[in-house]
Each structure stands twice: as structure tokens, then as C-alpha cells.
Protein backbone atom coordinates (compact mmCIF):
# COMPACT_ATOMS: atom_id res chain seq x y z
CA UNK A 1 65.25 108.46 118.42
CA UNK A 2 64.32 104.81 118.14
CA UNK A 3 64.52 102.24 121.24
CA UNK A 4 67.83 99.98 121.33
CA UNK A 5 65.84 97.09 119.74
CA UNK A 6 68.61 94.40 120.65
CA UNK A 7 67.47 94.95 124.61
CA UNK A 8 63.61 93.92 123.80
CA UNK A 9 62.57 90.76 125.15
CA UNK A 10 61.44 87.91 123.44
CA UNK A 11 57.87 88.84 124.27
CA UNK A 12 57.97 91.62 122.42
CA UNK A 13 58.86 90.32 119.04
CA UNK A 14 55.74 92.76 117.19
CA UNK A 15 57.44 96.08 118.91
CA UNK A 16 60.86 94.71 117.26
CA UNK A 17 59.33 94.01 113.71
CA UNK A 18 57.70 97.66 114.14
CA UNK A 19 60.71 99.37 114.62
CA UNK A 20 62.99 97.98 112.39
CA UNK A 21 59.99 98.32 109.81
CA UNK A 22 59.87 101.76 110.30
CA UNK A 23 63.81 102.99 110.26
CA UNK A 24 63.91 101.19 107.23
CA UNK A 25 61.09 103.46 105.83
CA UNK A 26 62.80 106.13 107.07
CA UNK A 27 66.28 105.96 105.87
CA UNK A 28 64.82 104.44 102.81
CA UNK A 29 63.30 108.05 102.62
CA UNK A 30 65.84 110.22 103.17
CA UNK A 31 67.58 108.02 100.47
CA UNK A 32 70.13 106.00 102.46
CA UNK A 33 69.39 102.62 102.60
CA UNK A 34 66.81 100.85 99.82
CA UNK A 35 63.67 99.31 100.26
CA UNK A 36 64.37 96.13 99.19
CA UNK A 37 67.73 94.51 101.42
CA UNK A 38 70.87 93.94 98.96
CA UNK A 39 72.14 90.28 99.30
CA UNK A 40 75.56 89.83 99.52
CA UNK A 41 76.28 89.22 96.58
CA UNK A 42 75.00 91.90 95.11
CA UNK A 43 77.14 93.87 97.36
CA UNK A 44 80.17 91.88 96.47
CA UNK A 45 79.72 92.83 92.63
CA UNK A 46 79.15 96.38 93.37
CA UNK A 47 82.51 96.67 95.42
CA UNK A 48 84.03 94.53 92.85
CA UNK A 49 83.00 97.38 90.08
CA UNK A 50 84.49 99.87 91.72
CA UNK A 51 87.36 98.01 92.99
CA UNK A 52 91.41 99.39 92.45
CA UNK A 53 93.15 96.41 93.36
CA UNK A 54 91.42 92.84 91.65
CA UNK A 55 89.87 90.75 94.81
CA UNK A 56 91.74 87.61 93.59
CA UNK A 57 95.42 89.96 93.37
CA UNK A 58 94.66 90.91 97.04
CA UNK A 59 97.28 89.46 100.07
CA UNK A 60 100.72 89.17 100.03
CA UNK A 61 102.57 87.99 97.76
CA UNK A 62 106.40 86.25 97.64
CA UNK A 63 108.72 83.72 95.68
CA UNK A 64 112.47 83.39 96.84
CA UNK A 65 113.70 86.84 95.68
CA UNK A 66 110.44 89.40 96.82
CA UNK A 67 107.31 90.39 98.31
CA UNK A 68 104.68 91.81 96.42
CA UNK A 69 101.41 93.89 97.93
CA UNK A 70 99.26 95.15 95.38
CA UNK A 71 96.29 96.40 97.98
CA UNK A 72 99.03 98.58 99.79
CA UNK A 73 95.99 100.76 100.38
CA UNK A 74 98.03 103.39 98.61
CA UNK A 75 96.68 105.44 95.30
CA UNK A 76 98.71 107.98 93.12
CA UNK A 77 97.22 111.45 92.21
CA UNK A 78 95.90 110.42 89.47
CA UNK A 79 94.03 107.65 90.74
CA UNK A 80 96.24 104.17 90.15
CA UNK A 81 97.27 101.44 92.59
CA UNK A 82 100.84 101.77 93.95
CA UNK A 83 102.02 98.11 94.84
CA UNK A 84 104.61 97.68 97.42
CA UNK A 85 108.06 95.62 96.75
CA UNK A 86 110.18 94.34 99.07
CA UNK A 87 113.14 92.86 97.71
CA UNK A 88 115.03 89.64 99.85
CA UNK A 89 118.39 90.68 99.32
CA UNK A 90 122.03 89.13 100.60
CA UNK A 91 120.32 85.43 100.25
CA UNK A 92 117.03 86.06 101.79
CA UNK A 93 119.29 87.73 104.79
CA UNK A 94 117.86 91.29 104.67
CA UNK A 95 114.37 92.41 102.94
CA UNK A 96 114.64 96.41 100.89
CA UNK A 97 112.08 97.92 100.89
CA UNK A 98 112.27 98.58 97.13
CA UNK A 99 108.85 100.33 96.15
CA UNK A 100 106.57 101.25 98.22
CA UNK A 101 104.10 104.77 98.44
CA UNK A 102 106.02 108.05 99.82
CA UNK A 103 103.40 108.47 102.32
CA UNK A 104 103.86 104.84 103.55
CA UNK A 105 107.29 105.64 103.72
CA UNK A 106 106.85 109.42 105.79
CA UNK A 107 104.52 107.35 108.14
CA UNK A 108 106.90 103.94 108.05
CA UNK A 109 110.45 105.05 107.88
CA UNK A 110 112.84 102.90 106.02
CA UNK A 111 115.69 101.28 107.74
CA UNK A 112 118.67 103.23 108.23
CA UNK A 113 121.05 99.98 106.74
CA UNK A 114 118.70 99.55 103.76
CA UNK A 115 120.15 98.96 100.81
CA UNK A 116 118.73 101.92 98.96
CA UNK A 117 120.33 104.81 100.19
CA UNK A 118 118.57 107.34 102.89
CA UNK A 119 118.43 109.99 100.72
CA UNK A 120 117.39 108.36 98.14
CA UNK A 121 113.43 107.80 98.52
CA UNK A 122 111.89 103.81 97.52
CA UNK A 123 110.79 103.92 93.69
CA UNK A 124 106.35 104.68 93.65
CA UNK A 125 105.12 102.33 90.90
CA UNK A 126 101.90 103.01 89.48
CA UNK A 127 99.27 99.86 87.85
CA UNK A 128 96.09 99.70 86.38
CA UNK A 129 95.03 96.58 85.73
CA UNK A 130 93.33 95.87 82.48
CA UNK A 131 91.45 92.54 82.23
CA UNK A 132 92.49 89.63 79.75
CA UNK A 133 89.98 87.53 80.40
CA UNK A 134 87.02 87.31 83.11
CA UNK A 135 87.50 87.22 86.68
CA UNK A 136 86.11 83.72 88.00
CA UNK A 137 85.00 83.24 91.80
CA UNK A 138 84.31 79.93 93.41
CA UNK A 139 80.64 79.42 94.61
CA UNK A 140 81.60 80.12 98.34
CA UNK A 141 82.52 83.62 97.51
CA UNK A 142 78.79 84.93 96.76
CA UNK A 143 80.24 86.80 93.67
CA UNK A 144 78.99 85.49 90.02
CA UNK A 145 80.03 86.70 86.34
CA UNK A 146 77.54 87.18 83.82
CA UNK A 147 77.97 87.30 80.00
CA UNK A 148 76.10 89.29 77.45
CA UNK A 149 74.11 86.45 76.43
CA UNK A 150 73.35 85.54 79.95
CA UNK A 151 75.47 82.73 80.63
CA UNK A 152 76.94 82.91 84.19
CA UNK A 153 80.41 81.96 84.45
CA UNK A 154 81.53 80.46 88.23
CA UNK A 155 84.88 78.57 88.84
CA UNK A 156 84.70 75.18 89.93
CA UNK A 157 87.61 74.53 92.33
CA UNK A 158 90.08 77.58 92.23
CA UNK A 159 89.51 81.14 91.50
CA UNK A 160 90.71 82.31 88.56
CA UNK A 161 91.76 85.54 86.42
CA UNK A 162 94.13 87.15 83.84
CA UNK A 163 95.30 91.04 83.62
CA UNK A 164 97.58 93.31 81.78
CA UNK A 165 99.45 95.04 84.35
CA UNK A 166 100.36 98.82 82.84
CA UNK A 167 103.64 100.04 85.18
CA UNK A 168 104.17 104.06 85.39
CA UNK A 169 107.09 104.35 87.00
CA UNK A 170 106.40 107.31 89.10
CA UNK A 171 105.13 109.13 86.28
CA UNK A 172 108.76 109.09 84.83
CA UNK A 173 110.27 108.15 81.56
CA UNK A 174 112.78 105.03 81.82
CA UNK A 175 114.13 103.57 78.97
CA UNK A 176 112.44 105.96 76.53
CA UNK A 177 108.94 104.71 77.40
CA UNK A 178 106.49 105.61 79.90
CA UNK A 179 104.62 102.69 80.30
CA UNK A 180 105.56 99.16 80.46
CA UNK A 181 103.00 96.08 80.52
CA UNK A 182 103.51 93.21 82.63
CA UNK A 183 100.66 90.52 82.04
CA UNK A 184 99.98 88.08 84.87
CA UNK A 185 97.74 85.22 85.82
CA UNK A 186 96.14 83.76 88.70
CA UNK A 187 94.90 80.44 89.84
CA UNK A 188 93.93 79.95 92.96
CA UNK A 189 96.57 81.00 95.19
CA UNK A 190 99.35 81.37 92.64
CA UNK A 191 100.22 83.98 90.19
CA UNK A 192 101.92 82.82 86.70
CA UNK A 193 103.62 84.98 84.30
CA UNK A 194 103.97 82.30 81.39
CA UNK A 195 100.88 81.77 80.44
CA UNK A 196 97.84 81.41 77.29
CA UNK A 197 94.53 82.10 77.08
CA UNK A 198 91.25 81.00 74.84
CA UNK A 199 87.60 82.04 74.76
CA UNK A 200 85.06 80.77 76.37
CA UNK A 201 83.79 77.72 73.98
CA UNK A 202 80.64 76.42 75.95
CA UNK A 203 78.68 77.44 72.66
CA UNK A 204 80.50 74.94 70.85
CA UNK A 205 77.80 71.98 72.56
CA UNK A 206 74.95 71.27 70.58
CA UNK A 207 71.75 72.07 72.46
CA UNK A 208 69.58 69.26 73.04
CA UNK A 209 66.47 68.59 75.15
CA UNK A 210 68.73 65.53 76.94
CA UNK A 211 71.38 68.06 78.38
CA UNK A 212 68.88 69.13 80.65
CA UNK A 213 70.30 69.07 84.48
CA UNK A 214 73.38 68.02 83.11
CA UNK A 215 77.37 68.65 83.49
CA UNK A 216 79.47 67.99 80.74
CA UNK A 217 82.51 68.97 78.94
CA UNK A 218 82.89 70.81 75.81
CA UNK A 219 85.36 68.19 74.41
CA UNK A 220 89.06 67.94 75.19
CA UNK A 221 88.95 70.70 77.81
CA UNK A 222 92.56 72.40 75.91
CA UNK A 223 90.93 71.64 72.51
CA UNK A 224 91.36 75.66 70.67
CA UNK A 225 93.29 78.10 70.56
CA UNK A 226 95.62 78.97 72.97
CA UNK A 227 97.08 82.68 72.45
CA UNK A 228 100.57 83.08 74.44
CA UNK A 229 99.58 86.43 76.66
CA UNK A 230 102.34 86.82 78.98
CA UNK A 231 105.54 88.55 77.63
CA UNK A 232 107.29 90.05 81.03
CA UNK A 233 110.26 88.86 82.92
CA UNK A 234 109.09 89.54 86.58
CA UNK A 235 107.18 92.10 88.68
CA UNK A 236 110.43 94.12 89.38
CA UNK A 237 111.15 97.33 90.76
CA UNK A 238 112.87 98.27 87.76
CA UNK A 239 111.97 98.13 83.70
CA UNK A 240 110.63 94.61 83.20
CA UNK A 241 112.36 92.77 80.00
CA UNK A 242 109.70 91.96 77.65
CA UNK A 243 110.29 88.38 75.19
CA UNK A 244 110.79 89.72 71.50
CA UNK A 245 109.03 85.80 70.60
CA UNK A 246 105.98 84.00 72.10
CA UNK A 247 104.51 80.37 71.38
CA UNK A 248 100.53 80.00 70.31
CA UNK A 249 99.10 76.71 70.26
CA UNK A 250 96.75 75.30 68.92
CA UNK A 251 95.20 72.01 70.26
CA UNK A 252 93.27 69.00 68.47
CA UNK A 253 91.69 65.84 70.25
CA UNK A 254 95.01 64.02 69.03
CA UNK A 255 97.65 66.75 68.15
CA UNK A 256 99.09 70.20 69.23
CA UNK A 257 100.66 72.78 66.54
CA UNK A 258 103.11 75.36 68.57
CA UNK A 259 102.77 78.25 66.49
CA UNK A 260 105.69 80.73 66.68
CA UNK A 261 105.00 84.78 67.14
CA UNK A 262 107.64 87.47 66.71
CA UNK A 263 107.27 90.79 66.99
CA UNK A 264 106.98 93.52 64.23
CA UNK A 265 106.66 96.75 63.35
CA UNK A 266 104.07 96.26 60.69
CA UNK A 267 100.60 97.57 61.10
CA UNK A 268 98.62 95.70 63.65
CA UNK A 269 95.34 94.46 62.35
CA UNK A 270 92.93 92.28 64.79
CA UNK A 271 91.09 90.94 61.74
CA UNK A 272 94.22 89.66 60.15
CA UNK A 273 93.83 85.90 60.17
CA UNK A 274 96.62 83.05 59.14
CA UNK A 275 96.40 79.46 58.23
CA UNK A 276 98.02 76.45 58.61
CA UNK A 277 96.94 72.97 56.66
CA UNK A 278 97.59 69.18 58.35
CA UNK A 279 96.08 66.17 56.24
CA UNK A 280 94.24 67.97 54.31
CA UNK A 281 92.42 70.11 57.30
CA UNK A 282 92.99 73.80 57.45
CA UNK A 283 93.19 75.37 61.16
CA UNK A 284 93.07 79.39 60.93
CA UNK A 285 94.30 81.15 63.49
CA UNK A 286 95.19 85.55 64.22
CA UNK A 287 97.95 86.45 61.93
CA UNK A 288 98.82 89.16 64.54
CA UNK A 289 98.79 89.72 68.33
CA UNK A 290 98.41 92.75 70.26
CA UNK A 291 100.51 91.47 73.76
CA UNK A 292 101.41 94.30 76.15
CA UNK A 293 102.12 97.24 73.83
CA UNK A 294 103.87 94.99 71.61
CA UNK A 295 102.42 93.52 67.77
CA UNK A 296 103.65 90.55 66.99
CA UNK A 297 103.24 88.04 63.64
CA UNK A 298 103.34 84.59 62.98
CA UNK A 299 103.96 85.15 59.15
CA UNK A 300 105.93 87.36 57.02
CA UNK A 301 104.88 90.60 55.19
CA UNK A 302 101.15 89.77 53.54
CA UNK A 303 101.31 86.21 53.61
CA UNK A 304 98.90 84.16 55.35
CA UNK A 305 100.47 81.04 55.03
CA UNK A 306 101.94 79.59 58.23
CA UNK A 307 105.40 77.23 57.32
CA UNK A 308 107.06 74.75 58.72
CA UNK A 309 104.71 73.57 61.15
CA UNK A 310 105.73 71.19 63.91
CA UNK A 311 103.15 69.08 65.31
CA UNK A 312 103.68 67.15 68.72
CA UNK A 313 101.67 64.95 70.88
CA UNK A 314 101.36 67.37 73.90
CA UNK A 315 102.32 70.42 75.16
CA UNK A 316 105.92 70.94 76.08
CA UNK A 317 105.98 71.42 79.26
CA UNK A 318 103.90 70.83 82.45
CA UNK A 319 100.48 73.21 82.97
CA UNK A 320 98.22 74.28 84.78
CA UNK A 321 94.81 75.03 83.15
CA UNK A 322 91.75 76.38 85.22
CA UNK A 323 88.25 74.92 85.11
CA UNK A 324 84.99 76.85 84.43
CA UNK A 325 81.82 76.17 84.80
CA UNK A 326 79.30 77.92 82.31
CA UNK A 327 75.67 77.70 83.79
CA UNK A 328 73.26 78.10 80.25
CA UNK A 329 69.46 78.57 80.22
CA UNK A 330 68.00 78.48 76.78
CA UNK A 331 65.39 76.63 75.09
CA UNK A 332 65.80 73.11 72.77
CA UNK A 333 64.26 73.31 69.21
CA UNK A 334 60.49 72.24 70.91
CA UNK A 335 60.85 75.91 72.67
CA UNK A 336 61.18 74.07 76.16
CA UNK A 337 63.11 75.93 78.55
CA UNK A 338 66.69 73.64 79.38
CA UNK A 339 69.40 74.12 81.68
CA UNK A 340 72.76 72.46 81.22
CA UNK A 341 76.21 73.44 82.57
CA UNK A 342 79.59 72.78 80.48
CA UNK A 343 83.14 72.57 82.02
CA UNK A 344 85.59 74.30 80.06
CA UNK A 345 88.84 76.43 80.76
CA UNK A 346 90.22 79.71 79.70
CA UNK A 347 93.57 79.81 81.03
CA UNK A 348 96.51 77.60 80.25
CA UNK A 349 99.69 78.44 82.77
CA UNK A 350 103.02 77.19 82.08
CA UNK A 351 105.93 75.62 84.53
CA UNK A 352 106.20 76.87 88.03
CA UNK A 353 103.92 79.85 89.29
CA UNK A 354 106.13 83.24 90.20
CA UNK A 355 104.25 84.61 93.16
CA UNK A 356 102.60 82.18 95.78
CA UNK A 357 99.96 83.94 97.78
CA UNK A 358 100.72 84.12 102.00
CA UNK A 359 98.50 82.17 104.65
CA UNK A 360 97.79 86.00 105.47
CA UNK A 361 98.45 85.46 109.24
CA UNK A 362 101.25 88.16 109.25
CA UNK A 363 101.24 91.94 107.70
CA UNK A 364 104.21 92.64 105.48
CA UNK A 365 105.58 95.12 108.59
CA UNK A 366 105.90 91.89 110.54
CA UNK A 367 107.52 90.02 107.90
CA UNK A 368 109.75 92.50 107.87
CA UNK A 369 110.74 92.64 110.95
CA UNK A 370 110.93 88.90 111.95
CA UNK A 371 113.12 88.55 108.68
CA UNK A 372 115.79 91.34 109.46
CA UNK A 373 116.05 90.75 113.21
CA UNK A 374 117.62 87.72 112.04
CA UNK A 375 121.76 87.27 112.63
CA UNK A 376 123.69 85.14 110.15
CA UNK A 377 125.34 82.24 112.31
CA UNK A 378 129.00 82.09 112.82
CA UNK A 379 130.68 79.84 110.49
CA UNK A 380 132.22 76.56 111.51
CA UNK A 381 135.26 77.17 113.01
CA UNK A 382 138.64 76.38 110.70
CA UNK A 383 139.79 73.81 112.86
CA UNK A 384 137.42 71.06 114.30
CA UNK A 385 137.17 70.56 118.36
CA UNK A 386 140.09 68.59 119.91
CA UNK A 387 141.79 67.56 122.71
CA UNK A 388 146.01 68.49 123.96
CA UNK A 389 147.78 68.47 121.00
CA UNK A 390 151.27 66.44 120.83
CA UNK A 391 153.70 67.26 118.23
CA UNK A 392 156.17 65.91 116.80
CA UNK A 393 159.33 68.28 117.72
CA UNK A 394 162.13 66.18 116.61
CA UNK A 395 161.54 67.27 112.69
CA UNK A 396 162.25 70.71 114.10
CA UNK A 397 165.44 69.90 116.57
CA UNK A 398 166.65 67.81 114.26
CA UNK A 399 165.92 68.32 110.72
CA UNK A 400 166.63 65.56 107.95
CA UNK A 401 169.51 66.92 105.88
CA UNK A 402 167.00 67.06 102.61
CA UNK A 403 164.70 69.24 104.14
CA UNK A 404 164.75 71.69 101.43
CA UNK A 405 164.23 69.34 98.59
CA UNK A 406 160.76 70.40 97.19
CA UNK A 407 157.93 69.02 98.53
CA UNK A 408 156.86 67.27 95.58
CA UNK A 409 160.26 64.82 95.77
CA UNK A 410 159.32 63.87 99.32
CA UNK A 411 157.89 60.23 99.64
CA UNK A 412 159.34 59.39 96.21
């Protein structure tokens, strides 16, 4: 056994150092801990690799009409996430506990006035999140993406991150399908469903020897392509409705070309390209988009020739776009070693977010609670406070001789 280490006295800092020196050895022996001390980091990105649940989709989520808990802390059988949904029902007057895990609900039973009935168990939905684009992490979280080519990818104010959502519901068939797909987006603390994304362009900066040390931006930071990736109607507890239309654009310095996408049955092809020409400049862009499990075109049969393009001054409606920051280490054309960093953005969200995370202070039990241990006041009453009322008797002792003549002659 060793000796409690923390109970040594200062004076006997060597004895410490010794023992600590030699579990390590130890338990580095018998395989349990490794030589060389993991920094946090590193720990982070290991947990993040095997992580169900995203880190940035973690919390509780609500909007007006539901909570949302993706990190229930509940898997299926077969190994995927089962979110919890409570609905705010009766004008945010009594939360259902919609969807939610059968064991949560054998070790949390539902209410007995919930809106679902007893014997009728909360629907399990099943997701597996597929990412869209990378998961970004602000420098305070210890947690760092790197590319293939060894750029390393951090966001700059808000966390960000996109993901295909695939919904099993209960491993049941509704609506002929088993699967549905419900793309989402996150920055910072809120969660879009209208949204585009665009590829990482920090390439598109010439390397020179006088970037070194620098921060700059790769242009006009929405200048690209913009590919419309969210096609759902909500996070529901229920089949989501999925748009049969979505709106690409694609963004000059001093123009921006909405390009319409419909969906189609003809054979998807990711190598498929289309074009489009403005004064005299052609812009190429995918002819076809894989969204969901949905194909969708932006011209007709085997042309390649996008019509009736609209161009407008900005995008139509107000955004929210995230900012990266894309830390590069190469060499200039002398072989000197430079590093530069270049702002850009890979995520383009539309109008007003659909989820807002919680402040966290409360679990969803207590939100629960709190919310339906509230009573509806009484309404006002019909007739407003007063004091002894005086009437006038003498229409009733003695009536006027017209008074049944409608009420519409009366002050005639």
C-alpha cells in the first residue's frame, strides 16, 4: 500500500515526488494509467470520439411550444441516443411528457392528468447524429479540430456545429418510412433549423512571407457558396414535414444569386455540376443535392444551364453566420516556415433560432414540476366592484305604454 501522500509535510517534499513517481510506474505497468500525463485536451478529444450525444447539443433545450434533452442519458438496444420531449401544452399551462426512454419512464412515472393517455406509454425516439460540417470549440474549451492537411480549426467567439439528425421512431414504420432526417445547427447557445453551409475557404489566401503572425480575412466572409442544408419543420414527437424546395446562394463581393432546388426523383450524382452566367462571368455550382434522404435539382432533366436568375443586393432575410478561425503553418516560396490565421465562416443561419439553450440551473424534472404546480388565475369577474346599487323601479311599476315597441325604435 502506498502512504496517504496529501498528509506529508512540507518538509518532506522528496518522499512525495518518490511516491507519486513510483505508483505512476506501477499502474503504468500493469497498463492503467500512461507514462506520459494526458492534458486535457487530449482527454476532451478522446471523450469527444466516442461521444453519443454532440458536446455543443448537450443541456436543455426549449422555444415556446417544447423542451428538448438530447443527453437524456438514455441509449436504445441498438446503441442510439433517445432524446427526451416535453411538449408545453394548453398555452404553456401544462408540460407532456411526449418522448422520453421507457426506462426513464418505469423509474419517473408520468403524470396521471397527462395528456397522453396512461396506458398509452411516451413515444422512444431514436438519433444518430451525422456531421454536416466540423464541430468548432472556442479556445476556453481545451478541445481543437484538426484537418487533413493540418490546419486547426478553433471558433472565435461562439461554438459552432451542423448535423443531420436520423429519427427512428421506436424502430417503427410511420408514414411508410423508417427513418426521417431532421438537420439542425448550432451557434453558440442557439439551435437553427433554416440554415446553409460552405467549405472551409482559408486556402483561397495567397501565401506570402508578409502574412506571417497575421489575422486576416479570406475576403467577404459570405463570399461562396452557400448550400441550403436544413429541410425539417421542427424536432417533433411525431413525423417531421420535410420542404419539397430549398434556396442555394451564391455570394459575390457585390451581388447574391438565390438559386432555387426542388426535389426529384432522378438519379443523384455528387459530380453533377450546373452553371449560371452574369456579365459575361460564369459561376458553377452542384446541379444536385443530397439533403436528408431527399435529391434535389436546380435544373431540369440533363441540362446544366441554370434560368432565370435573380440577382439581389443581399440576402433576404436577417442571418446569423459563425466565425472561424483557421490557424495554417506552411512555408512561403523561400521554404521559410510562416504562420498566419484567416477568419472565415461555414455556417449561414436564417431568421430566428428554434431551440435556445437553458442557463442549466434547473434539471428538466424541476422544470416540470415548477411549471405544472402552476393554477390558472380566476378570470376577472363579469361585473366590476361597486358600491349599493339604486335602481330605477318606476320603469317597472309603471311602464311607458310603448314598452313593447322594438328596441331599435326607442330614442328615435
Amino acid at each position: 500500500m502506498f502512504p496517504n501522500i496529501n498528509s506529508l509535510s512540507a518538509d518532506n517534499e522528496s518522499v512525495k515526488l518518490s511516491c507519486k513517481l513510483m505508483a505512476t510506474v506501477l499502474f503504468a505497468a500493469a497498463g492503467l494509467l500512461p507514462l506520459q500525463a494526458q492534458t486535457a485536451a487530449e482527454q476532451n478529444e478522446e471523450t469527444q470520439e466516442t461521444r453519443i450525444v454532440p458536446l455543443l447539443l448537450e443541456g436543455i433545450w426549449e422555444n415556446y411550444s417544447r423542451y428538448v434533452v438530447f443527453d437524456s442519458g438514455y441509449l436504445a438496444s441498438s446503441g442510439e441516443a433517445v432524446p427526451q420531449i416535453v411538449l408545453r401544452t394548453f398555452y404553456q399551462w401544462y408540460d407532456d411528457r411526449a418522448a422520453e426512454s421507457h426506462e426513464y419512464s418505469e423509474t419517473n412515472p408520468r403524470d396521471d392528468n397527462n395528456t397522453t393517455a396512461s396506458s398509452s406509454p411516451a413515444q422512444e425516439i431514436r438519433i444518430t447524429f451525422v456531421p454536416l460540417t466540423d464541430e468548432l470549440f472556442t479556445e476556453d474549451y481545451g478541445i481543437t479540430t484538426v484537418q487533413e492537411d493540418g490546419d486547426v480549426l478553433i471558433a472565435e467567439s461562439n461554438p459552432s456545429g451542423a448535423w443531420d439528425m436520423v429519427v427512428e421512431f421506436g424502430g417503427r414504420r410511420l408514414g411508410g418510412k423508417k427513418q426521417y432526417h431532421i438537420p439542425i445547427a448550432v451557434i453558440g447557445d442557439k439551435l437553427y433549423l433554416k440554415f446553409a453551409i460552405k467549405k472551409e475557404d482559408s486556402d483561397s489566401v495567397p501565401v506570402s512571407p508578409f502574412l506571417d503572425g497575421t489575422v486576416l480575412e479570406s475576403g467577404n466572409i459570405l463570399a461562396g457558396y452557400w448550400q441550403d442544408a436544413g429541410n425539417a419543420n421542427g424536432i417533433l414527437a411525431s413525423i417531421p414535414v420535410e420542404n419539397t424546395e430549398l434556396l442555394s446562394y451564391y455570394v459575390t463581393d457585390d451581388a447574391v444569386y438565390p438559386i432555387r432546388y426542388w426535389e426529384t426523383d432522378m438519379e443523384y450524382d455528387s459530380s453533377a455540376t450546373a452553371y449560371f452566367s452574369d456579365n459575361g462571368e460564369d459561376f458553377s455550382v452542384p446541379k444536385h443535392l443530397w439533403v436528408g434522404d431527399r435529391n434535389y435539382t436546380c435544373t431540369v432533366g440533363r441540362r446544366t444551364q441554370i434560368r432565370n436568375m435573380k440577382k439581389t443586393d443581399s440576402l433576404p432575410e436577417p442571418h446569423t453566420v459563425n466565425s472561424v478561425l483557421v490557424q495554417k503553418n506552411t512555408t512561403d516560396e523561400y521554404g521559410n516556415p510562416i504562420e498566419y490565421t484567416v477568419r472565415t465562416s461555414t455556417i449561414c443561419a436564417f431568421g430566428e433560432p428554434y431551440l435556445t439553450l437553458t442557463d442549466g440551473t434547473r434539471t428538466i424534472e424541476e422544470i416540470i414540476r415548477i411549471n405544472n404546480a402552476r393554477r390558472k388565475p380566476l378570470p376577472p369577474p363579469l361585473f366590476p366592484p361597486h358600491g349599493i346599487l339604486d335602481f330605477d323601479w318606476s320603469i317597472i311599476d309603471d311602464p311607458p305604454e310603448d314598452w313593447n315597441r322594438r328596441m331599435l325604435d326607442l330614442g328615435k
